[in-house]
PDB file of N, CA and C in Angstrom:
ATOM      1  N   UNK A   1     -18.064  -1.252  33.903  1.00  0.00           N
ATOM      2  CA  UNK A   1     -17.190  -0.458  33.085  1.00  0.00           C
ATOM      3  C   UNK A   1     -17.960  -0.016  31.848  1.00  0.00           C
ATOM      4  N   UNK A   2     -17.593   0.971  31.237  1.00  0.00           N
ATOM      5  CA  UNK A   2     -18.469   1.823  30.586  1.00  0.00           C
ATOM      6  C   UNK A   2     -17.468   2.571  29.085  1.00  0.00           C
ATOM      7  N   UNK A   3     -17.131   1.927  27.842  1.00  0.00           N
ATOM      8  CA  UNK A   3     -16.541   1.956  27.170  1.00  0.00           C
ATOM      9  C   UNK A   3     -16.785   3.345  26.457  1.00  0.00           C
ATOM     10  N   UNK A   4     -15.739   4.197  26.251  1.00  0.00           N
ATOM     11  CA  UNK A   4     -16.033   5.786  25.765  1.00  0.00           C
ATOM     12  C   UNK A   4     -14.868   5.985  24.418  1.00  0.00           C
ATOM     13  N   UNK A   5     -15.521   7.365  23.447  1.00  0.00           N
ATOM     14  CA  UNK A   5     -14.377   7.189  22.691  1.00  0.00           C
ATOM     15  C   UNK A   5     -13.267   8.591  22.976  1.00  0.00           C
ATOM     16  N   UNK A   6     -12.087   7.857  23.693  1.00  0.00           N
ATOM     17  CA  UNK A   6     -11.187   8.971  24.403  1.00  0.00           C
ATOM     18  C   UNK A   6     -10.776   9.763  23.142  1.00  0.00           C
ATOM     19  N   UNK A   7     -10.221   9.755  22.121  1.00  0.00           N
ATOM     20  CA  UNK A   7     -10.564  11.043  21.133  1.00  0.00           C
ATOM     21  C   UNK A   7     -11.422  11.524  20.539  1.00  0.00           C
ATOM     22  N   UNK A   8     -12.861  11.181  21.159  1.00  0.00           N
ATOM     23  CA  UNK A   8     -13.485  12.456  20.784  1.00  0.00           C
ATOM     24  C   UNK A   8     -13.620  13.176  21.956  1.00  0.00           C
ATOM     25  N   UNK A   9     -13.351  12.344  23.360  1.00  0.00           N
ATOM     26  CA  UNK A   9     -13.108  13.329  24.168  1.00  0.00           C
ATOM     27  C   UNK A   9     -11.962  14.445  24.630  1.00  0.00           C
ATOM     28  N   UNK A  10     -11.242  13.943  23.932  1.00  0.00           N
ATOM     29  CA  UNK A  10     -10.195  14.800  23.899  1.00  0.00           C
ATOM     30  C   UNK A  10     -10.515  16.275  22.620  1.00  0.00           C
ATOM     31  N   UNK A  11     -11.299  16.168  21.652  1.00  0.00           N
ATOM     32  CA  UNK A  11     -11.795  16.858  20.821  1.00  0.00           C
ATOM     33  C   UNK A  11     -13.027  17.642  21.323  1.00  0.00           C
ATOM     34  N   UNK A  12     -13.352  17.228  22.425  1.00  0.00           N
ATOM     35  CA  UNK A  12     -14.475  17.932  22.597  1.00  0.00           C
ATOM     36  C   UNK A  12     -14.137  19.476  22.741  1.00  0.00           C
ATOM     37  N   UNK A  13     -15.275  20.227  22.041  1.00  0.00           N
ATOM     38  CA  UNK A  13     -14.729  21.705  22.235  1.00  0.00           C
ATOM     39  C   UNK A  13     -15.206  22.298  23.576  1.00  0.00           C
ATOM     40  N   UNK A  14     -16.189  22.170  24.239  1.00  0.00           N
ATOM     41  CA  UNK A  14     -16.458  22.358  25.894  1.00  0.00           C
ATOM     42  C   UNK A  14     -15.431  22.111  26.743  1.00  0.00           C
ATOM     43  N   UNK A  15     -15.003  21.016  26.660  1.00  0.00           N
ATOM     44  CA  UNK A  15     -13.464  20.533  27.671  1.00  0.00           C
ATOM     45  C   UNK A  15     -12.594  21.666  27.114  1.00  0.00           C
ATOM     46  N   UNK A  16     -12.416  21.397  26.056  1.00  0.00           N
ATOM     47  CA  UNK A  16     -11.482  22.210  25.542  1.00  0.00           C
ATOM     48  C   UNK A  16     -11.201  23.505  26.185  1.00  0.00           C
ATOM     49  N   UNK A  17     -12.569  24.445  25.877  1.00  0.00           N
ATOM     50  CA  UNK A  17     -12.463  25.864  25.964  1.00  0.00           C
ATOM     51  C   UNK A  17     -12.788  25.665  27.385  1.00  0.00           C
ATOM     52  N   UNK A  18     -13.032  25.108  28.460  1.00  0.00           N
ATOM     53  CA  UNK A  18     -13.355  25.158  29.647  1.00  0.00           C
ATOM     54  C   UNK A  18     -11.616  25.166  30.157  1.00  0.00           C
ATOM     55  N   UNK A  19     -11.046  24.193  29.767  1.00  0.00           N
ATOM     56  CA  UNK A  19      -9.224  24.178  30.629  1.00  0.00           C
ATOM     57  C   UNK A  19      -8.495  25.371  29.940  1.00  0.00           C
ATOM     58  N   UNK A  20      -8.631  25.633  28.644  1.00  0.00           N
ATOM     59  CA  UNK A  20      -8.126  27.146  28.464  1.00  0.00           C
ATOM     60  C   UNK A  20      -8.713  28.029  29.217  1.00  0.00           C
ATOM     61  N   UNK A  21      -9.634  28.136  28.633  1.00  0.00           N
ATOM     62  CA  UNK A  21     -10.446  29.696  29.416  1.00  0.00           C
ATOM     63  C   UNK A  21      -9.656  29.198  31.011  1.00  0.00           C
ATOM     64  N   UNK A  22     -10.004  28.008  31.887  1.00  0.00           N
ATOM     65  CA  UNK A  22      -9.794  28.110  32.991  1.00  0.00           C
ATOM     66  C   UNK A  22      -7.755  28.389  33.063  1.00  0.00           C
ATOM     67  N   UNK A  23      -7.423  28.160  32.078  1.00  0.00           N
ATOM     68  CA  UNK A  23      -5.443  27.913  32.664  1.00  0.00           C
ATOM     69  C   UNK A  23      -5.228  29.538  32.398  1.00  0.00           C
ATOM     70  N   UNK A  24      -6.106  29.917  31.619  1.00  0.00           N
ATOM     71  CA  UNK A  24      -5.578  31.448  31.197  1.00  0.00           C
ATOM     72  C   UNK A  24      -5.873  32.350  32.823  1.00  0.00           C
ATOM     73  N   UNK A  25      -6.723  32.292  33.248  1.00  0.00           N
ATOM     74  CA  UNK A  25      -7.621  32.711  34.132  1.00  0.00           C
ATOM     75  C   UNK A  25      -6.645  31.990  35.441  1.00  0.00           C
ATOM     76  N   UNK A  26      -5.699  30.734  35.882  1.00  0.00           N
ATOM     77  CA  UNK A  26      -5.708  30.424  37.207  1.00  0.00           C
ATOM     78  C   UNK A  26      -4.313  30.150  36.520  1.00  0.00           C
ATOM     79  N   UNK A  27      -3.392  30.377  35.421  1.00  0.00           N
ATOM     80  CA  UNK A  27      -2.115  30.530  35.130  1.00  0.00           C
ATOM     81  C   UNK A  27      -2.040  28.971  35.029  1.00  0.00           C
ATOM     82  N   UNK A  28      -0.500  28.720  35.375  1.00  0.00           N
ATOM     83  CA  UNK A  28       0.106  27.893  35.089  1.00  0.00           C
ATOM     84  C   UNK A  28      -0.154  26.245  35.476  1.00  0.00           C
ATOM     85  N   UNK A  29      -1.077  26.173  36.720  1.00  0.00           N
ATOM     86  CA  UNK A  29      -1.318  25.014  37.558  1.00  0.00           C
ATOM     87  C   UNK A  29      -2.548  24.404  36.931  1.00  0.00           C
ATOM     88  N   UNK A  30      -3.320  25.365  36.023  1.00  0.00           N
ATOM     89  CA  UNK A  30      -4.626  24.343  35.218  1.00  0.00           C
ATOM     90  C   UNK A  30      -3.709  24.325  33.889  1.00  0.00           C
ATOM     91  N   UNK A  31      -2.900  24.780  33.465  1.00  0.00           N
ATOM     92  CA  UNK A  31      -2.259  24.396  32.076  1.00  0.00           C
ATOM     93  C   UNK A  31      -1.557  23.091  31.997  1.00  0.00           C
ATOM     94  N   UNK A  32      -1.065  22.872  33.509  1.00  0.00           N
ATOM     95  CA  UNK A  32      -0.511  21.788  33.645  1.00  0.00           C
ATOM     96  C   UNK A  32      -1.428  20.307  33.526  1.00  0.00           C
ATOM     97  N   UNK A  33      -2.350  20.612  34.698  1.00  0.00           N
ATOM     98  CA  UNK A  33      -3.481  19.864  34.495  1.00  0.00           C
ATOM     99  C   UNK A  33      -3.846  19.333  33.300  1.00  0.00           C
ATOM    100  N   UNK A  34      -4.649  20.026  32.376  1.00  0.00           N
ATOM    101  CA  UNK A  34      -5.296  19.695  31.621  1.00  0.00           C
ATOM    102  C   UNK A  34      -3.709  19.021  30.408  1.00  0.00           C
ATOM    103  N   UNK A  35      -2.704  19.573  30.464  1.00  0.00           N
ATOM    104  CA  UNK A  35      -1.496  18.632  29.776  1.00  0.00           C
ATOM    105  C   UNK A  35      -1.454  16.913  30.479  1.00  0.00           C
ATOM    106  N   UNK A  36      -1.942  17.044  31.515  1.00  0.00           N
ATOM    107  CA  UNK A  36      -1.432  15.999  32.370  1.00  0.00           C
ATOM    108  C   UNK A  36      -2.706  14.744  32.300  1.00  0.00           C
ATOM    109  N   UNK A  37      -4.090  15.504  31.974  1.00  0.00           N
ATOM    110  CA  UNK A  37      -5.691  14.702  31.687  1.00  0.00           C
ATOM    111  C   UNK A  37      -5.766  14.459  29.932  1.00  0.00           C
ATOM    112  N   UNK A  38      -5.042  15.323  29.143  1.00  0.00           N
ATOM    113  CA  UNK A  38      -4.731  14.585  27.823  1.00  0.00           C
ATOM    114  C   UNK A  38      -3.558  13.367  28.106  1.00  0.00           C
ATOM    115  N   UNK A  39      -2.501  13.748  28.870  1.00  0.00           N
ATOM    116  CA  UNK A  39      -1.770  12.603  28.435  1.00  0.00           C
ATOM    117  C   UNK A  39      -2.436  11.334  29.346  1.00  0.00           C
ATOM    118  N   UNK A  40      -3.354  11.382  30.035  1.00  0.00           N
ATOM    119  CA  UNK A  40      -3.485  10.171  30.682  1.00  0.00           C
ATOM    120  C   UNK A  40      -4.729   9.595  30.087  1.00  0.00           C
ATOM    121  N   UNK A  41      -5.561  10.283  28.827  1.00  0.00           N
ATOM    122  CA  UNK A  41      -6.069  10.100  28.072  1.00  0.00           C
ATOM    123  C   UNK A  41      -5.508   8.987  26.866  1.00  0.00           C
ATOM    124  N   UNK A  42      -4.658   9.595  26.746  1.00  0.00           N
ATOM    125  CA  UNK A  42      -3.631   9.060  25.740  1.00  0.00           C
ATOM    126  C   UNK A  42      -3.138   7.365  26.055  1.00  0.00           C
ATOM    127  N   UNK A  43      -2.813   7.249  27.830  1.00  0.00           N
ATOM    128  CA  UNK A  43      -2.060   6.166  28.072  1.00  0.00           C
ATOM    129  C   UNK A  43      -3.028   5.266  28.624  1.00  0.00           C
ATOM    130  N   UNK A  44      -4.582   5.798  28.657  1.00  0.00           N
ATOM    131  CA  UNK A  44      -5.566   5.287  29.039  1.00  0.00           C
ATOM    132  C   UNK A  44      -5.206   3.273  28.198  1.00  0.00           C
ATOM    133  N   UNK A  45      -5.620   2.316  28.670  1.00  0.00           N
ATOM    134  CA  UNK A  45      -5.625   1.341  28.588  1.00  0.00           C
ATOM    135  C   UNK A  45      -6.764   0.532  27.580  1.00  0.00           C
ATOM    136  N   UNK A  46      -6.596   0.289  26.457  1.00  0.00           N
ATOM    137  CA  UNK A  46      -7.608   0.290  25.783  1.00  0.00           C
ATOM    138  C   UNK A  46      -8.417  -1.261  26.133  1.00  0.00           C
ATOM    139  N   UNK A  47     -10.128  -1.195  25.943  1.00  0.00           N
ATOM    140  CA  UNK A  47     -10.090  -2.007  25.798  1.00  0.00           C
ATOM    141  C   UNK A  47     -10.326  -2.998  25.155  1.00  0.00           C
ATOM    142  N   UNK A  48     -10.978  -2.275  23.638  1.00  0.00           N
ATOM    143  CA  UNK A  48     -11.024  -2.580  22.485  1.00  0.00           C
ATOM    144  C   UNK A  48     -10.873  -1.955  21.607  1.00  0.00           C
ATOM    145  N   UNK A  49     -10.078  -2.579  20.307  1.00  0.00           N
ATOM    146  CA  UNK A  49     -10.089  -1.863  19.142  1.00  0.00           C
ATOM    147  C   UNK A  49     -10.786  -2.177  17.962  1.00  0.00           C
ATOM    148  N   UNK A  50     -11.587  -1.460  17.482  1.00  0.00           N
ATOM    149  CA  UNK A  50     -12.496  -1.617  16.642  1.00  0.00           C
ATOM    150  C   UNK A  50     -11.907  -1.744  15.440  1.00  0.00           C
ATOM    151  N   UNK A  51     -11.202  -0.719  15.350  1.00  0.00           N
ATOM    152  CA  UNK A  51     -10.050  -0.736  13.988  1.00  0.00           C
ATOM    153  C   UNK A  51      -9.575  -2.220  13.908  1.00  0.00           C
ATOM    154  N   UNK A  52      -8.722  -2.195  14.340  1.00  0.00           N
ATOM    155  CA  UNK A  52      -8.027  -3.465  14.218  1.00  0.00           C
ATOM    156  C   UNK A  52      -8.787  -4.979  14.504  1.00  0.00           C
ATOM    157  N   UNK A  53      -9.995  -4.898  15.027  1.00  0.00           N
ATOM    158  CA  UNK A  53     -10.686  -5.705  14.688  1.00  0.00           C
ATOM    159  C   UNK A  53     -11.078  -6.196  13.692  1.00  0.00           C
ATOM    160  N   UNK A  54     -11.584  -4.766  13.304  1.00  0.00           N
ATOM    161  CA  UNK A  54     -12.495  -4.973  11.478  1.00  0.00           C
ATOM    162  C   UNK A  54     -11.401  -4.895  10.343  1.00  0.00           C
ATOM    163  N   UNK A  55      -9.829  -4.766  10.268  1.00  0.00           N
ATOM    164  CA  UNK A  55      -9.034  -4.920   9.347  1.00  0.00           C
ATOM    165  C   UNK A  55      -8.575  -6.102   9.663  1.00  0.00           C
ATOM    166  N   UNK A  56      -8.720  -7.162  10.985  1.00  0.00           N
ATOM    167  CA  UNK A  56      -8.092  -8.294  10.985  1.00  0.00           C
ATOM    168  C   UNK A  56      -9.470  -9.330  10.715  1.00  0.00           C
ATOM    169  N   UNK A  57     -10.913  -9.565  10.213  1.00  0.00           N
ATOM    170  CA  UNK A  57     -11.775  -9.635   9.962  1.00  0.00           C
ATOM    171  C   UNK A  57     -11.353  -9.450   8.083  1.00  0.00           C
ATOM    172  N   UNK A  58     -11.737  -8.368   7.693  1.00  0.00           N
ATOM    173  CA  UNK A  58     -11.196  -7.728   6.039  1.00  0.00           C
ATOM    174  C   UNK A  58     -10.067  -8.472   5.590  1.00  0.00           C
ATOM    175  N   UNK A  59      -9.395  -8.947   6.833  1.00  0.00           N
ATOM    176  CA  UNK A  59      -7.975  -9.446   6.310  1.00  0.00           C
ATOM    177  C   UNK A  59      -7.903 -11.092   5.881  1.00  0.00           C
ATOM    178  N   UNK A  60      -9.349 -11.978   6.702  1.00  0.00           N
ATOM    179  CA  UNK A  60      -9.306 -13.261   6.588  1.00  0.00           C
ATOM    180  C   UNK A  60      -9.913 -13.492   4.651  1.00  0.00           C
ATOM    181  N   UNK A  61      -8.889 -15.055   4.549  1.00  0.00           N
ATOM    182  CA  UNK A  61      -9.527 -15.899   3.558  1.00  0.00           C
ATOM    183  C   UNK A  61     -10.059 -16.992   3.769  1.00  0.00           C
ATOM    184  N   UNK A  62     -11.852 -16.332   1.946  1.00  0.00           N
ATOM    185  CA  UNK A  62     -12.784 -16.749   2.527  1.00  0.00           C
ATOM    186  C   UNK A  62     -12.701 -17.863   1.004  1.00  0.00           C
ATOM    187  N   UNK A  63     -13.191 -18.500   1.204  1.00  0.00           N
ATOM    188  CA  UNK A  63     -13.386 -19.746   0.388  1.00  0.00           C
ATOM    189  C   UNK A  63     -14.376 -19.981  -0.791  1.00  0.00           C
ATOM    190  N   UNK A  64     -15.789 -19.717  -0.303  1.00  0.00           N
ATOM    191  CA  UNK A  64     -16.658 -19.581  -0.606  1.00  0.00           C
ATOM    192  C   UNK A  64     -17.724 -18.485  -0.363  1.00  0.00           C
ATOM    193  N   UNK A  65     -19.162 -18.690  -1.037  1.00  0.00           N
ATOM    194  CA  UNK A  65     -20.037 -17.132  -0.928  1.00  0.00           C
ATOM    195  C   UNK A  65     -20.591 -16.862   0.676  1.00  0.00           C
ATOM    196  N   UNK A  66     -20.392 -18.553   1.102  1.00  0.00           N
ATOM    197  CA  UNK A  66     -21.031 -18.072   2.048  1.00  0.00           C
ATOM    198  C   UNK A  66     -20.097 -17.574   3.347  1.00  0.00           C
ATOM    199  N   UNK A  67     -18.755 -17.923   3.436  1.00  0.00           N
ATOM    200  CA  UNK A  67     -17.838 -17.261   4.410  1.00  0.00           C
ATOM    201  C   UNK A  67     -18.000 -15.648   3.881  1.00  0.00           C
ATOM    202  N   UNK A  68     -17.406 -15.467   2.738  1.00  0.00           N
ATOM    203  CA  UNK A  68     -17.901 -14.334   1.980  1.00  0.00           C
ATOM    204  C   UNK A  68     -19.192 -13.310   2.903  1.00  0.00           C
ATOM    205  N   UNK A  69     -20.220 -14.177   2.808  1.00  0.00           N
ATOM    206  CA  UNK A  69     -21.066 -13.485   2.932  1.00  0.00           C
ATOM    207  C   UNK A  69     -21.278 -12.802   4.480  1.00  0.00           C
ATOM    208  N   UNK A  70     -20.879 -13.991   5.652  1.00  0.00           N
ATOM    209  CA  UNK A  70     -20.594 -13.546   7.083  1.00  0.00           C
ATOM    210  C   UNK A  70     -19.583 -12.714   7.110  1.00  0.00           C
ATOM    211  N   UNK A  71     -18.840 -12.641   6.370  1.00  0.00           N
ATOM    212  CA  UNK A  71     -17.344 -11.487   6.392  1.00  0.00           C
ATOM    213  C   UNK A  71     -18.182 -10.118   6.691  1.00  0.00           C
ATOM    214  N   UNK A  72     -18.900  -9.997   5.214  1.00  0.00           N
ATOM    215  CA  UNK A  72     -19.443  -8.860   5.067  1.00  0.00           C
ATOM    216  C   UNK A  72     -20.467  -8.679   6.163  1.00  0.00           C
ATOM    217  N   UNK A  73     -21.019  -9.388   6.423  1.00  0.00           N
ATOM    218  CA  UNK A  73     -22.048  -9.431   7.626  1.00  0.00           C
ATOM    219  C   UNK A  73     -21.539  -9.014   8.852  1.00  0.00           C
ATOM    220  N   UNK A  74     -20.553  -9.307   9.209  1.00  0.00           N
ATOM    221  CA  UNK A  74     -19.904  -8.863  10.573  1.00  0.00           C
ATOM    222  C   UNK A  74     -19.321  -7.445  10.582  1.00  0.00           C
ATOM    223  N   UNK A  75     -18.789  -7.360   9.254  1.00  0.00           N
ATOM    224  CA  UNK A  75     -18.179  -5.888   8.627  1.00  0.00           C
ATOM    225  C   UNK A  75     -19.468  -4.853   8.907  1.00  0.00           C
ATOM    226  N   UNK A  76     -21.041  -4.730   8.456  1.00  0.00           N
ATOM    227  CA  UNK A  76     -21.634  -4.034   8.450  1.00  0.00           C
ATOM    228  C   UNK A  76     -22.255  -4.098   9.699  1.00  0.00           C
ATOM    229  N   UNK A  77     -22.134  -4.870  10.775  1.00  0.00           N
ATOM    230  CA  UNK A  77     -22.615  -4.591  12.248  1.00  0.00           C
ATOM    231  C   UNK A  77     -21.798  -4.141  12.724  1.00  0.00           C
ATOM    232  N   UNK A  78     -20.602  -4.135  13.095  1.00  0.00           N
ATOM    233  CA  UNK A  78     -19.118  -3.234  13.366  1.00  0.00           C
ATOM    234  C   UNK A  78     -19.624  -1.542  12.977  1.00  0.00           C
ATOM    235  N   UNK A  79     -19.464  -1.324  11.776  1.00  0.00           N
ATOM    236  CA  UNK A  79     -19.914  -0.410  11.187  1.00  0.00           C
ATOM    237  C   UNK A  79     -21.869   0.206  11.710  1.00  0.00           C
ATOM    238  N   UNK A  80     -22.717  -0.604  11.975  1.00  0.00           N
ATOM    239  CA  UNK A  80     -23.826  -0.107  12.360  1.00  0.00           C
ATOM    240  C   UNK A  80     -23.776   0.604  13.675  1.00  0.00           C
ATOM    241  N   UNK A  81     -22.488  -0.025  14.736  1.00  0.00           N
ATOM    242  CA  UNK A  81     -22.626   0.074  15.602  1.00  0.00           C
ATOM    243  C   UNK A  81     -21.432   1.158  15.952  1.00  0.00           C
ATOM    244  N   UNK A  82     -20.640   1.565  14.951  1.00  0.00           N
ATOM    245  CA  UNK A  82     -19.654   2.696  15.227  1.00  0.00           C
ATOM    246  C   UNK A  82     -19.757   3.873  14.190  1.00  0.00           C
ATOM    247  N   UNK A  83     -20.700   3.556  13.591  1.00  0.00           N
ATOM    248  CA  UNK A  83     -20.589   4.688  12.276  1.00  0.00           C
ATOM    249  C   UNK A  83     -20.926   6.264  13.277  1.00  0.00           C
ATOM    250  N   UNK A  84     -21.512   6.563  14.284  1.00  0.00           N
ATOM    251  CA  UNK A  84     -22.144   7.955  14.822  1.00  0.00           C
ATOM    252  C   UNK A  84     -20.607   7.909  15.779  1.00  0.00           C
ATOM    253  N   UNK A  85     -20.349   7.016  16.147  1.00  0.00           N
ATOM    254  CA  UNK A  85     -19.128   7.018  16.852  1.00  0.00           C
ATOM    255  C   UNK A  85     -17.850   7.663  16.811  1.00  0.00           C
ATOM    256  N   UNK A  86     -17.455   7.533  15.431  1.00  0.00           N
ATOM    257  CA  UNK A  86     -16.292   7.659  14.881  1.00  0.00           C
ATOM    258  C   UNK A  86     -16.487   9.026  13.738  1.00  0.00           C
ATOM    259  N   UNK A  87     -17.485   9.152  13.738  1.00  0.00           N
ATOM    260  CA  UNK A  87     -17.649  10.409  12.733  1.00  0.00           C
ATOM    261  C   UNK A  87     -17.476  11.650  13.552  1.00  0.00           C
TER     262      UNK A  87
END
């Protein structure tokens, strides 16, 4: 399995202008389609959330510098590893 980020695929402007251009061009049966590959986009099954990872992480209490300091440590590998991701 091969983890992707379904809104930026849904943003992509190639998909995009490819199911218009194509629903305009073959009418009503690719308009449907491509309504029917966003919403199953949508209900796609996640299988991680990064978000809610790193705000339930942000969210723990830390005691000392050095919990402190792994907080932040885990915070900026999260972030190393989604920053091109999410932008």
């Amino acid at each position: 399995m091969r983890l992707i980020d379904a809104d930026a695929l849904k943003k992509d402007d190639e998909l995009t202008e490819w199911l218009s251009r194509d629903a305009i061009r073959t009418g009503k049966m690719l308009k449907r389609f491509s309504e029917l590959f966003i919403k199953k986009i949508d209900n796609a099954p996640t299988v991680c959330d990064i978000e809610q990872i790193r705000a339930e992480i942000l969210s723990l209490h830390v005691s000392n510098y050095s919990d402190y300091a792994m907080k932040i440590a885990v915070i900026d590998i999260i972030d190393k590893y989604t920053k091109g991701e999410s932008e």
